[in-house]
PDB file of N, CA and C in Angstrom:
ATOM      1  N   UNK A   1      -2.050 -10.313  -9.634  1.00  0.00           N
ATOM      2  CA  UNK A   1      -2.348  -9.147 -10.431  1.00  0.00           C
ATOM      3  C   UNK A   1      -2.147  -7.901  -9.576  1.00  0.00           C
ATOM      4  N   UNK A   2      -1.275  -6.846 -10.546  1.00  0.00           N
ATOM      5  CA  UNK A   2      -1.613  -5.875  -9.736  1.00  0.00           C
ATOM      6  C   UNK A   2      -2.954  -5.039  -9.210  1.00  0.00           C
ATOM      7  N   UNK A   3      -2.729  -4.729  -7.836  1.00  0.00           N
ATOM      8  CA  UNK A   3      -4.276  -4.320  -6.814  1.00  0.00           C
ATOM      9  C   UNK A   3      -4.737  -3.302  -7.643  1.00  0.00           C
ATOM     10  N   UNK A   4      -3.930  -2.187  -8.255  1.00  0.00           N
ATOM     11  CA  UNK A   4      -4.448  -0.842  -8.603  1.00  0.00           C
ATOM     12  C   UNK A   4      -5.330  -1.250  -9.781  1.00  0.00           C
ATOM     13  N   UNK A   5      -5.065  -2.059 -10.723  1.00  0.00           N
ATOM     14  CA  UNK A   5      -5.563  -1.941 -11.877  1.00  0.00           C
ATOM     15  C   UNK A   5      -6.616  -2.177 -12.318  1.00  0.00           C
ATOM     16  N   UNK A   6      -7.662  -2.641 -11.043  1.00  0.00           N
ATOM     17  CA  UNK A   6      -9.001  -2.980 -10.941  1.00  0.00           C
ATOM     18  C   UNK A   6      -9.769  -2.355  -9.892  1.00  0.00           C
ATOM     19  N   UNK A   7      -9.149  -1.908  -8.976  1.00  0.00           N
ATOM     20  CA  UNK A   7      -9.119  -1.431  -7.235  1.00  0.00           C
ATOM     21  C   UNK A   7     -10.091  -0.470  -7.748  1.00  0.00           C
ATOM     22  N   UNK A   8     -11.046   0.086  -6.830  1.00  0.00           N
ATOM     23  CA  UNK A   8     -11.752   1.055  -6.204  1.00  0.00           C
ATOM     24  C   UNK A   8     -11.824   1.607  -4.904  1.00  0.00           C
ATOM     25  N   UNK A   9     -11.628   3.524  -4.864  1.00  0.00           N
ATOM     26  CA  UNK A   9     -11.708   3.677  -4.227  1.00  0.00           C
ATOM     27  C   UNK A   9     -10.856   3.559  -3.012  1.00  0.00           C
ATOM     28  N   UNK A  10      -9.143   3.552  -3.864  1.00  0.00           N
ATOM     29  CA  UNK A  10      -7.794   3.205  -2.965  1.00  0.00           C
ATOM     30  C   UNK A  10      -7.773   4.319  -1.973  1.00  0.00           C
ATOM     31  N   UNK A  11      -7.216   4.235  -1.041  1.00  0.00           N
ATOM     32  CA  UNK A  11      -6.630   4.974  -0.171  1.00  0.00           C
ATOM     33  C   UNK A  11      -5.935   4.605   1.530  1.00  0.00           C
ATOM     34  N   UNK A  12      -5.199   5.277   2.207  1.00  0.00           N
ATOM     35  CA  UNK A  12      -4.117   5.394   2.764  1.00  0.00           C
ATOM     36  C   UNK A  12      -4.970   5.881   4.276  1.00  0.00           C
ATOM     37  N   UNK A  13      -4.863   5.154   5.052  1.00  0.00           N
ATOM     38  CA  UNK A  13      -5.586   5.682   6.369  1.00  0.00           C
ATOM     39  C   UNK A  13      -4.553   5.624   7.442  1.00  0.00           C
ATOM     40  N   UNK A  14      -4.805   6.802   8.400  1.00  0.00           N
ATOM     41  CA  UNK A  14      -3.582   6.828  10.063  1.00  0.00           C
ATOM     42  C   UNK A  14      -2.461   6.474   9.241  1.00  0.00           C
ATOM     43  N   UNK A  15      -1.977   6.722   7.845  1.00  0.00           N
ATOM     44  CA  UNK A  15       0.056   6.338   7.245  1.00  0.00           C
ATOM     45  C   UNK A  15       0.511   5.327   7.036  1.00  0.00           C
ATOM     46  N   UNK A  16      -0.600   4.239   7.222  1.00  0.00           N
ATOM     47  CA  UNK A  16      -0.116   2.901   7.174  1.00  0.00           C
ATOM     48  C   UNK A  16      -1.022   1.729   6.431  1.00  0.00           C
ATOM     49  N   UNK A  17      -2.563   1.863   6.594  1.00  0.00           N
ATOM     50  CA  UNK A  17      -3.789   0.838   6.477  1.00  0.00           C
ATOM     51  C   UNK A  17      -3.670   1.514   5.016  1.00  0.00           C
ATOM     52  N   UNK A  18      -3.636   0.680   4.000  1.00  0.00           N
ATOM     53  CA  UNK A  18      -4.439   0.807   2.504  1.00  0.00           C
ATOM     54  C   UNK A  18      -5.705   0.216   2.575  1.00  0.00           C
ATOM     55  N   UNK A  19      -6.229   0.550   2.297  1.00  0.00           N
ATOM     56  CA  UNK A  19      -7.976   0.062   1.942  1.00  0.00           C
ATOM     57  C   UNK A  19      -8.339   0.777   0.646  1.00  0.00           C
ATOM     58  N   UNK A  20      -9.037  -0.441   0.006  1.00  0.00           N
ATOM     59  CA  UNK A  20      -9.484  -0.262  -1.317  1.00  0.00           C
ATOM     60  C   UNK A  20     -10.936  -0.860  -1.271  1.00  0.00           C
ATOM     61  N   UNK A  21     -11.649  -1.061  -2.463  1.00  0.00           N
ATOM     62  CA  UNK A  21     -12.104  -2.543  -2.971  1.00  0.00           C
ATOM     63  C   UNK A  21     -11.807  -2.907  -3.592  1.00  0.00           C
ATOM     64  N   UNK A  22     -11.898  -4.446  -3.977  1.00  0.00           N
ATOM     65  CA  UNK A  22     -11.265  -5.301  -4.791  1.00  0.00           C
ATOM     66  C   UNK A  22     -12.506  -6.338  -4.983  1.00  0.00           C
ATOM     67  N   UNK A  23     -12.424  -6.790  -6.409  1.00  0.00           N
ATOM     68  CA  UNK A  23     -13.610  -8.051  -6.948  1.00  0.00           C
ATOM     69  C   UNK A  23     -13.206  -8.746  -6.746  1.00  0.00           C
ATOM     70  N   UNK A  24     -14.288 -10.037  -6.295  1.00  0.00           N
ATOM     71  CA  UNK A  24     -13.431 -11.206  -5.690  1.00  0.00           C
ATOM     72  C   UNK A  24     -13.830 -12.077  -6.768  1.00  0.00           C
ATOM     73  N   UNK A  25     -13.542 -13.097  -6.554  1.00  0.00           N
ATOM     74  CA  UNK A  25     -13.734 -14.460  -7.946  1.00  0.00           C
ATOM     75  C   UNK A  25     -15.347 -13.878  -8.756  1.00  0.00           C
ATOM     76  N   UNK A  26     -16.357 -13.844  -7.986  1.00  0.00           N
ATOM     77  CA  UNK A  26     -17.717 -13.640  -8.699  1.00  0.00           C
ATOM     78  C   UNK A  26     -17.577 -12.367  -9.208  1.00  0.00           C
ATOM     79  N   UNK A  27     -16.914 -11.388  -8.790  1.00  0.00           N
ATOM     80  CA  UNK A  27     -16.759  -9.998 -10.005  1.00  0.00           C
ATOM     81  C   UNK A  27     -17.541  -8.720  -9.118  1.00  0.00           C
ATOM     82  N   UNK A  28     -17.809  -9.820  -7.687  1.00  0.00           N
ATOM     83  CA  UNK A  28     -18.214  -8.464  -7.041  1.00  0.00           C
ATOM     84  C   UNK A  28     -17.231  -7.475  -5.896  1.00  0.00           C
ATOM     85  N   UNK A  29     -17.100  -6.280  -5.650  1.00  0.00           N
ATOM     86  CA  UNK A  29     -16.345  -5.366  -5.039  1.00  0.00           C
ATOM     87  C   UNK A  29     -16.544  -5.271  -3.816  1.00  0.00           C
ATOM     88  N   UNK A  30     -15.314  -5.690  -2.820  1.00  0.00           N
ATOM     89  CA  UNK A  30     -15.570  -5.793  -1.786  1.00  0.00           C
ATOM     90  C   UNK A  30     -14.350  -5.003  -0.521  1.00  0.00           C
ATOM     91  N   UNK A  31     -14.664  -4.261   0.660  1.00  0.00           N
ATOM     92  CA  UNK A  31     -14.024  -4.002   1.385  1.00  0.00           C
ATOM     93  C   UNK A  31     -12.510  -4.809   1.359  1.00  0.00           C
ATOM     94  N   UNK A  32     -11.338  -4.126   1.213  1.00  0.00           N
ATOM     95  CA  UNK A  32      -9.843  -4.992   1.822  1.00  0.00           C
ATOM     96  C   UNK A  32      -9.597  -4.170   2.543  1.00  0.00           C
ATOM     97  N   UNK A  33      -7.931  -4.449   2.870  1.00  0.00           N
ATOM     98  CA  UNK A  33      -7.662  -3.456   3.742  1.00  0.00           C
ATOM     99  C   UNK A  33      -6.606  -4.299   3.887  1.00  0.00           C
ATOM    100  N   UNK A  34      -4.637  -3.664   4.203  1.00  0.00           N
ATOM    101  CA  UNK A  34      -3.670  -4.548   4.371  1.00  0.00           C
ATOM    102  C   UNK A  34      -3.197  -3.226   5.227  1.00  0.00           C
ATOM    103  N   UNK A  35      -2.444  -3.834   5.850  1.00  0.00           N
ATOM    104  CA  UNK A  35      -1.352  -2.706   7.287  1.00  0.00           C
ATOM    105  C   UNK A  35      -0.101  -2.842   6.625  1.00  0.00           C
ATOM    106  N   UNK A  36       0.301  -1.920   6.223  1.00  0.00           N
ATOM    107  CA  UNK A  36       1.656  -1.493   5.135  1.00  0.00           C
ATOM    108  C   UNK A  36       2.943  -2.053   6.426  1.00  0.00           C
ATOM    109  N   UNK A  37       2.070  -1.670   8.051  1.00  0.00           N
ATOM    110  CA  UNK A  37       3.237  -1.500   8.497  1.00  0.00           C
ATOM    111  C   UNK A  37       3.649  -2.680   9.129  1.00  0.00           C
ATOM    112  N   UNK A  38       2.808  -3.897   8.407  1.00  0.00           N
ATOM    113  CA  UNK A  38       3.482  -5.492   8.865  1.00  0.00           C
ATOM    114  C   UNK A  38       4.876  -6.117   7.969  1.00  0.00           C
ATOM    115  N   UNK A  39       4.400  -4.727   6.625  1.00  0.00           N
ATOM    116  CA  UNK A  39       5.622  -5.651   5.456  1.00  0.00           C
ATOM    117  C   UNK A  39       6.593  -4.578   4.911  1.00  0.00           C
ATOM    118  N   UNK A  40       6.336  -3.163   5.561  1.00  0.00           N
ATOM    119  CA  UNK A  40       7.110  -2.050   4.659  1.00  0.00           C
ATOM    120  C   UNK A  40       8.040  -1.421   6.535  1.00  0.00           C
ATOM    121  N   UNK A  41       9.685  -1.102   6.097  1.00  0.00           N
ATOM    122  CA  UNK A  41      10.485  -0.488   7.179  1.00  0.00           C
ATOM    123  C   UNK A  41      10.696   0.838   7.071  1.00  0.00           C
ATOM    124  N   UNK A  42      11.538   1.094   7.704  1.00  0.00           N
ATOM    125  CA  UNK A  42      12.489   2.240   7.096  1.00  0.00           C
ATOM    126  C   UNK A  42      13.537   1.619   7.552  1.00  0.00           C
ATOM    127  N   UNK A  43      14.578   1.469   6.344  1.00  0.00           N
ATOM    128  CA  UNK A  43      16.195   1.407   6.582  1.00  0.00           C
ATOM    129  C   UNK A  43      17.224   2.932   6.420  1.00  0.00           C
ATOM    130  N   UNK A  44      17.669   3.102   7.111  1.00  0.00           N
ATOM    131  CA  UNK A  44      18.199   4.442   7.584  1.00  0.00           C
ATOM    132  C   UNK A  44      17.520   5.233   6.515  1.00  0.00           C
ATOM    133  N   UNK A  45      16.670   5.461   6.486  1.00  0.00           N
ATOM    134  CA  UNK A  45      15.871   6.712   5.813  1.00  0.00           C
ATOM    135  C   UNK A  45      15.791   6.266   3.976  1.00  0.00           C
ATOM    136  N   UNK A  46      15.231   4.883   4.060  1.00  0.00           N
ATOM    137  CA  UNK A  46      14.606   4.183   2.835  1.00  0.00           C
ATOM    138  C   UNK A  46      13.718   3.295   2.994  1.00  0.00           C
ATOM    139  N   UNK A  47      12.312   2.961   2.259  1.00  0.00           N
ATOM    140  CA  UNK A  47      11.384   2.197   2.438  1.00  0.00           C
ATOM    141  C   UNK A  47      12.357   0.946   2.207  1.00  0.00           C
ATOM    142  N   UNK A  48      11.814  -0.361   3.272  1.00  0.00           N
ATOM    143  CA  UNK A  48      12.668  -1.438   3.569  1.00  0.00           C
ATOM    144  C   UNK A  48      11.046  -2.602   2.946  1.00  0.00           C
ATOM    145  N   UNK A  49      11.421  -2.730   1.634  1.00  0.00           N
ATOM    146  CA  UNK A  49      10.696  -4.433   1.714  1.00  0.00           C
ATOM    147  C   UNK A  49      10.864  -5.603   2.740  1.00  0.00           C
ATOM    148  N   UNK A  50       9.518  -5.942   3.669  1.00  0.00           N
ATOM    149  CA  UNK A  50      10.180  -7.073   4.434  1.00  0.00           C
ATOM    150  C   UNK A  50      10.296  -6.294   5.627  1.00  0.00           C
ATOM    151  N   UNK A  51      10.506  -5.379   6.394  1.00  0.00           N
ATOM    152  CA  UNK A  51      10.574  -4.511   6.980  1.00  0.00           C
ATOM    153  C   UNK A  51       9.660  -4.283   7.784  1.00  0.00           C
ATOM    154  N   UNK A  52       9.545  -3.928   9.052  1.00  0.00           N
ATOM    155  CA  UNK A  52       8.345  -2.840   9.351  1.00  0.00           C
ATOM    156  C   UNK A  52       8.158  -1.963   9.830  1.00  0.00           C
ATOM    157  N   UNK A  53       6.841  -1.293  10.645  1.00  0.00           N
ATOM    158  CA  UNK A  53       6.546   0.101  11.292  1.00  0.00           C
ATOM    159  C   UNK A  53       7.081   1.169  10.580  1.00  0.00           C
ATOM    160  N   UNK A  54       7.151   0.979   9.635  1.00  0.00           N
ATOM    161  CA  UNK A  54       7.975   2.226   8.960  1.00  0.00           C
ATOM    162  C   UNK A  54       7.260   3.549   9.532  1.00  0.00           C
ATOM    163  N   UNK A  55       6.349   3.423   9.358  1.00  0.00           N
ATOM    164  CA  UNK A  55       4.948   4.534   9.667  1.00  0.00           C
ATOM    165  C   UNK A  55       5.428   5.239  11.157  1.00  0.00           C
ATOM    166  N   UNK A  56       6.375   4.526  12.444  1.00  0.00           N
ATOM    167  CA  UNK A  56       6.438   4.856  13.367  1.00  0.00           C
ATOM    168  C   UNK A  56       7.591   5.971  13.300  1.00  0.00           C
ATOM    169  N   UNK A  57       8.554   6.223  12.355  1.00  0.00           N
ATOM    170  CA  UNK A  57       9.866   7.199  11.927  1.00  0.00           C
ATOM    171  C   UNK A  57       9.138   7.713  10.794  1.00  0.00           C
ATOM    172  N   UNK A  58       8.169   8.175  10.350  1.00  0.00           N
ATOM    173  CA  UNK A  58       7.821   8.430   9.262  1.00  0.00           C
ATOM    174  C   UNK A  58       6.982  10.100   9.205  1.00  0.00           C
ATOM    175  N   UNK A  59       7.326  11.102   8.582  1.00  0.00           N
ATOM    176  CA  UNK A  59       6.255  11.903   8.618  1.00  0.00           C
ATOM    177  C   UNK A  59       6.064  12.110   7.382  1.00  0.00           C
ATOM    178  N   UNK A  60       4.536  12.956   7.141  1.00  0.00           N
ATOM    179  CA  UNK A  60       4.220  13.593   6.131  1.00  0.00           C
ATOM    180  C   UNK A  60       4.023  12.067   4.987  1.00  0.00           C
ATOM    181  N   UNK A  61       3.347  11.525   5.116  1.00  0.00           N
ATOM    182  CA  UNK A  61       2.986  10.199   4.533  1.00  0.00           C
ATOM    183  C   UNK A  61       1.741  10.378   3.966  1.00  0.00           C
ATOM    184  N   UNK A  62       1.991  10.354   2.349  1.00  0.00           N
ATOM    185  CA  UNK A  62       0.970  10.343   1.666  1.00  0.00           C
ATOM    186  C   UNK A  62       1.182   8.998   0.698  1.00  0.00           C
ATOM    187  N   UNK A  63      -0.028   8.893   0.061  1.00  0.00           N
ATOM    188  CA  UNK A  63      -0.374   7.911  -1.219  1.00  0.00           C
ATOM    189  C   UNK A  63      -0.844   8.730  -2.147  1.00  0.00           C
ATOM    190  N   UNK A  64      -0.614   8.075  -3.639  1.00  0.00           N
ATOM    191  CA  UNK A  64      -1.151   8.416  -4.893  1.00  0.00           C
ATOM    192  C   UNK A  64      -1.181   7.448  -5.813  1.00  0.00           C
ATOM    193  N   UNK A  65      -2.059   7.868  -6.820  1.00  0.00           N
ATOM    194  CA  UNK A  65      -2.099   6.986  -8.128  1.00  0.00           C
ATOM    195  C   UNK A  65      -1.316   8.200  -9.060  1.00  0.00           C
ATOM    196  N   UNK A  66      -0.500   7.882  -9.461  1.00  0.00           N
ATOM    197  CA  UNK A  66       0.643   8.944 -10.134  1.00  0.00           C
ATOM    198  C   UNK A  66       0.744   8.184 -11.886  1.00  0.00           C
ATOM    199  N   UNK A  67       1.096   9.401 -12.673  1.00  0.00           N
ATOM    200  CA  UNK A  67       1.177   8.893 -13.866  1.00  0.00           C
ATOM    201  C   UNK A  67       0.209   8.543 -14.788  1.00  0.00           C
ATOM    202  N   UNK A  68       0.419   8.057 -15.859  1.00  0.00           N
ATOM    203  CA  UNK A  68      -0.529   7.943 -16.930  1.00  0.00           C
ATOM    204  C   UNK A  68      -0.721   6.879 -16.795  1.00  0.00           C
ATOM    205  N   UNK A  69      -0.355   5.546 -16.033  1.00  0.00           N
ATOM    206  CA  UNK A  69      -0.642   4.586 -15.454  1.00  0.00           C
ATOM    207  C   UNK A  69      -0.842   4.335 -14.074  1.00  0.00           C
ATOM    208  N   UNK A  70      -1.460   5.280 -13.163  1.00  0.00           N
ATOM    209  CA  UNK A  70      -1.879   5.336 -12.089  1.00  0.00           C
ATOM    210  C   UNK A  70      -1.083   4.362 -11.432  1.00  0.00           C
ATOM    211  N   UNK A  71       0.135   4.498 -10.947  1.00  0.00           N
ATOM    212  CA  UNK A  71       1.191   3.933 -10.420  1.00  0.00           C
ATOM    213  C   UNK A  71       0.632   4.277  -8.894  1.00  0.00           C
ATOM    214  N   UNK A  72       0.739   3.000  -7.967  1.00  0.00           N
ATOM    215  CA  UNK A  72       0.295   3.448  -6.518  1.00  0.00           C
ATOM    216  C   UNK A  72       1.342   3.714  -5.896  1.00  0.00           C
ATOM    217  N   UNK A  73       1.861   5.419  -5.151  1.00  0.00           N
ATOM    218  CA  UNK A  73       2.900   5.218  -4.508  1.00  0.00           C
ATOM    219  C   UNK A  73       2.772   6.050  -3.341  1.00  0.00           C
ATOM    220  N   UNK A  74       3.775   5.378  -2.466  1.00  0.00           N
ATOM    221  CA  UNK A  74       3.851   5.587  -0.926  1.00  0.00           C
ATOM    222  C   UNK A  74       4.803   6.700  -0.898  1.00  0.00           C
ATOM    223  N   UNK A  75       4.775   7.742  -0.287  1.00  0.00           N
ATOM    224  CA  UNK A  75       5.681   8.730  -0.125  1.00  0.00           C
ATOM    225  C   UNK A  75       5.560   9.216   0.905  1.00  0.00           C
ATOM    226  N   UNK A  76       7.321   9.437   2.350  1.00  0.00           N
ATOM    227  CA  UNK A  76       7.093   9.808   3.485  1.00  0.00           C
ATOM    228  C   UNK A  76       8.087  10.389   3.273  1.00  0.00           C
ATOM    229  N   UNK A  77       8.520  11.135   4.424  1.00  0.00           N
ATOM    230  CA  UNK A  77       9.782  11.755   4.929  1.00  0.00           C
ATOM    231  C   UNK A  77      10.591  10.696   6.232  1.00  0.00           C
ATOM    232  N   UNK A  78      11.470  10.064   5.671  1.00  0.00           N
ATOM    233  CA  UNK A  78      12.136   9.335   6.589  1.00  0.00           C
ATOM    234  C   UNK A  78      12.972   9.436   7.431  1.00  0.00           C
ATOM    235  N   UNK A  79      13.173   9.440   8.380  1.00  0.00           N
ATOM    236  CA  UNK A  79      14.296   9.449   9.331  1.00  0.00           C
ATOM    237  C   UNK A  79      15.480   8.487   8.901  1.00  0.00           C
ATOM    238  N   UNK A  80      17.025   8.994   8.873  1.00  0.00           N
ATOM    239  CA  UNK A  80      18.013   7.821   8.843  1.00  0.00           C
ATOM    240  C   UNK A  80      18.515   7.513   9.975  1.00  0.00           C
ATOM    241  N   UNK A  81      18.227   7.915  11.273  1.00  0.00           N
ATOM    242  CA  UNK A  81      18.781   7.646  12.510  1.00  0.00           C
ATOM    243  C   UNK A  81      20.134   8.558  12.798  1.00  0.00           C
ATOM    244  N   UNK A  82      20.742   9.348  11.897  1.00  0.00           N
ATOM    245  CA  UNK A  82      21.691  10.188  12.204  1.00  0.00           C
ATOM    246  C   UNK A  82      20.878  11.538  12.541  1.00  0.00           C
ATOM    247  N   UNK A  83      20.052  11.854  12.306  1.00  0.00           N
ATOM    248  CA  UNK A  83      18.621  13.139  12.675  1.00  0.00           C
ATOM    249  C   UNK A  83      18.623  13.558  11.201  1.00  0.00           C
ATOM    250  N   UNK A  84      18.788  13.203  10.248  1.00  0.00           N
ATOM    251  CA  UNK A  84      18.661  13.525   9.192  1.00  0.00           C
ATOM    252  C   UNK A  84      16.639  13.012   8.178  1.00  0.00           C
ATOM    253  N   UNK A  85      16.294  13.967   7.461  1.00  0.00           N
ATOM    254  CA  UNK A  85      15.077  13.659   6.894  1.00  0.00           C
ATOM    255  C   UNK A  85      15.051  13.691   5.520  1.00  0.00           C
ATOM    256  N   UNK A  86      14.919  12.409   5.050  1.00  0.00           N
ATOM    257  CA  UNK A  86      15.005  11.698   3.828  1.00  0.00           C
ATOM    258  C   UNK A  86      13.650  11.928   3.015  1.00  0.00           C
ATOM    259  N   UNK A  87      13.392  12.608   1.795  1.00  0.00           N
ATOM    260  CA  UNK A  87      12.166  11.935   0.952  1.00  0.00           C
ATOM    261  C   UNK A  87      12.464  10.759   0.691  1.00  0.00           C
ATOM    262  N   UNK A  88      11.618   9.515   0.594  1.00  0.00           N
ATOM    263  CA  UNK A  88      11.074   8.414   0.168  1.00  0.00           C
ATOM    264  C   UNK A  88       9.926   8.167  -0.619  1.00  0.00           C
ATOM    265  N   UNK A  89       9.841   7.377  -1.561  1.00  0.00           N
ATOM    266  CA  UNK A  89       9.071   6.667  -2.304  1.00  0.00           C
ATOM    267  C   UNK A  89       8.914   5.336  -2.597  1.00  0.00           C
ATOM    268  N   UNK A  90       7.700   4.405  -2.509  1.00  0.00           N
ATOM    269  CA  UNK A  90       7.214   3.146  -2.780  1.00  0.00           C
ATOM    270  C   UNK A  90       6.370   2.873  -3.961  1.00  0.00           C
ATOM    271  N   UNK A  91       6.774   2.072  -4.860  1.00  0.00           N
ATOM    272  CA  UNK A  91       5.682   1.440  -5.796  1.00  0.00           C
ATOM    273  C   UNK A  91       5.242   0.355  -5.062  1.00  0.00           C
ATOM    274  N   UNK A  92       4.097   0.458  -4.391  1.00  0.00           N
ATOM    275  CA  UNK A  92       3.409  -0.612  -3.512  1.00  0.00           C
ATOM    276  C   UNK A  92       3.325  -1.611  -5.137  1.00  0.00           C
ATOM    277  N   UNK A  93       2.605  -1.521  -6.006  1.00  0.00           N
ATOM    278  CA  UNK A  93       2.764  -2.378  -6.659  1.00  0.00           C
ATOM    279  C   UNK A  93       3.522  -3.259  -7.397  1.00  0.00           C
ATOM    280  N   UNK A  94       4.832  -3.546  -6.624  1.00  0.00           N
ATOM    281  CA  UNK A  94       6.038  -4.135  -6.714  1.00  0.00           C
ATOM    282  C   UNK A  94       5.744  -5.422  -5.861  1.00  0.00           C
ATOM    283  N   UNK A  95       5.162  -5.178  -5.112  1.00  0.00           N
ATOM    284  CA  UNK A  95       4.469  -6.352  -3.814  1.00  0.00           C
ATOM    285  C   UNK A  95       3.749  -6.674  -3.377  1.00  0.00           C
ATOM    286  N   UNK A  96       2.505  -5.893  -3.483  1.00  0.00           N
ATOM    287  CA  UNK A  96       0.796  -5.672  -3.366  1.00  0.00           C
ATOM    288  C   UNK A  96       0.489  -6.461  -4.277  1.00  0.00           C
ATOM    289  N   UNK A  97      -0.092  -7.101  -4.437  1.00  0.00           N
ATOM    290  CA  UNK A  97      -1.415  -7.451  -5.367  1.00  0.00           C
ATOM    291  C   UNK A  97      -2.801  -7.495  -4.921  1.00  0.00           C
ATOM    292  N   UNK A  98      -3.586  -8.373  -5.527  1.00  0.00           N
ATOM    293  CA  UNK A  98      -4.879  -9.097  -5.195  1.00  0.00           C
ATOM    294  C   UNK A  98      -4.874 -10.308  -5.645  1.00  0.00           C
ATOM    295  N   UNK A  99      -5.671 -11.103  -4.577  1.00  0.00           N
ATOM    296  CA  UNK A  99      -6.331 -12.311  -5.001  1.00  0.00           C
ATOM    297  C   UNK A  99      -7.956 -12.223  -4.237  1.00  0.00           C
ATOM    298  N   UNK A 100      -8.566 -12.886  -4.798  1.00  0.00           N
ATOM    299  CA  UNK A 100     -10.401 -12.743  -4.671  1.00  0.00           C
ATOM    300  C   UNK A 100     -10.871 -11.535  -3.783  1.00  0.00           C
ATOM    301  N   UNK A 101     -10.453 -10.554  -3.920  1.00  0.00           N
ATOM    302  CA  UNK A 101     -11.164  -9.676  -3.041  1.00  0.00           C
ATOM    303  C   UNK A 101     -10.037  -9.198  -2.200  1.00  0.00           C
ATOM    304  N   UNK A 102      -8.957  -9.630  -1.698  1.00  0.00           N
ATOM    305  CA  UNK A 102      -8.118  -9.548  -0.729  1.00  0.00           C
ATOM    306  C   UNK A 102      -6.634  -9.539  -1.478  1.00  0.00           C
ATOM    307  N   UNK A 103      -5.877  -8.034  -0.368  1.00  0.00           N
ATOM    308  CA  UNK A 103      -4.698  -7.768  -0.703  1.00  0.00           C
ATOM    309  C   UNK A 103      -3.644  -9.119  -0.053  1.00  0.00           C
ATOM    310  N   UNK A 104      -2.636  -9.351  -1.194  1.00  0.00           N
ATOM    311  CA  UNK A 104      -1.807 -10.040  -0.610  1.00  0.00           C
ATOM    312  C   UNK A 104      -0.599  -9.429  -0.755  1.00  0.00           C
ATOM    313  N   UNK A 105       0.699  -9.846   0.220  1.00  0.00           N
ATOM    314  CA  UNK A 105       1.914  -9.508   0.169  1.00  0.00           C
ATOM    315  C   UNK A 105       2.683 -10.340  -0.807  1.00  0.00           C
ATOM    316  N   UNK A 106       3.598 -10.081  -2.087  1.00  0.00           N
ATOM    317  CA  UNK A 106       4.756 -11.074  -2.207  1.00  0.00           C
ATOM    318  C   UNK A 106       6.199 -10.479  -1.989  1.00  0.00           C
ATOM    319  N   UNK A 107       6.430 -11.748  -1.251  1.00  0.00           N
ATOM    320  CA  UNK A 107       7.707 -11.632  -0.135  1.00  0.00           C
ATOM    321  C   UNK A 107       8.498 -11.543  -1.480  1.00  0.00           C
ATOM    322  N   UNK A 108       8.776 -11.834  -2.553  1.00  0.00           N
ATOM    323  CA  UNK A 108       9.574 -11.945  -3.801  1.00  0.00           C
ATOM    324  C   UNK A 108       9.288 -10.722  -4.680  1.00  0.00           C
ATOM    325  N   UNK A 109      10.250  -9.517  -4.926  1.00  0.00           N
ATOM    326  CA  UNK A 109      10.483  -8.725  -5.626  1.00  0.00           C
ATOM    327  C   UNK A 109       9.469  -9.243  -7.196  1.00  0.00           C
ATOM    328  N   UNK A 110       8.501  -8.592  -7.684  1.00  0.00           N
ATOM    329  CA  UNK A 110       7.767  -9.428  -8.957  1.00  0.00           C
ATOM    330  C   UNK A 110       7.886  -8.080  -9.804  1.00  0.00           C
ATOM    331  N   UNK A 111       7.742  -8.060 -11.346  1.00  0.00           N
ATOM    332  CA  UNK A 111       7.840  -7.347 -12.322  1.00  0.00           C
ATOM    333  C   UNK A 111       6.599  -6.685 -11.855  1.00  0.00           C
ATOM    334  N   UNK A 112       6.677  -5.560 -12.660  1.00  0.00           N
ATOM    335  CA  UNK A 112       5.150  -5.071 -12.731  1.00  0.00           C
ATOM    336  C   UNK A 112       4.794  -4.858 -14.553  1.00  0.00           C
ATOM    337  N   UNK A 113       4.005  -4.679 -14.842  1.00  0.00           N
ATOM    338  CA  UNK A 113       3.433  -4.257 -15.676  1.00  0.00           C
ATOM    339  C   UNK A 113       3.207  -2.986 -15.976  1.00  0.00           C
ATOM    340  N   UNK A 114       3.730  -1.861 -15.635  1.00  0.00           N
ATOM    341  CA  UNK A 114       4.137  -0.810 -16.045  1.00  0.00           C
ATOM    342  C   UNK A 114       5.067   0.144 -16.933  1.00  0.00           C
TER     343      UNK A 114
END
């Protein structure tokens, strides 16, 4: 399931750590927390699924719940390695989810519900 659609209290720490809460099987809300920068890159100045440290070429890195469906998205200024600075954007919820309390990664591109 997607994380946002139950999540409390999302947010984006040091450009990289998401921490939310999330209900776990019993329905109660509990501390998560996933490091964006084990599963998200930058490829010459584009968020890289699968990827990482993006956060380390990255400035001006914010999060939001955007839209009339509070879409969670990652937005930096990327480097492409030619010295050039790219806007970027992520629908973390393309790959984020939850299970009992805890964010998981899927390595497989999944629909969203949006």
């Amino acid at each position: 399931m997607s994380f946002h659609l139950t999540a409390e209290y999302i947010c984006l720490e040091e450009g990289h750590i998401l921490r939310a809460r999330l209900a776990n099987e019993d329905g109660d809300y509990v501390d998560a927390q996933i490091d964006l920068d084990n599963y998200v890159g930058n490829n010459l100045g584009s968020f890289d699924w699968g990827g990482e440290n993006f956060s380390h070429s990255a400035e001006d890195i914010t999060f939001s719940l955007e839209g009339d469906d509070n879409v969670p998205i990652l937005r930096a200024i990327l480097g492409d390695g030619e010295g050039n600075q790219i806007p970027a954007d992520l629908n973390l919820a393309e790959r984020i989810s939850k299970d009992n309390g805890e964010f998981n990664f899927c390595a497989l591109l999944r629909q969203t519900l949006l």
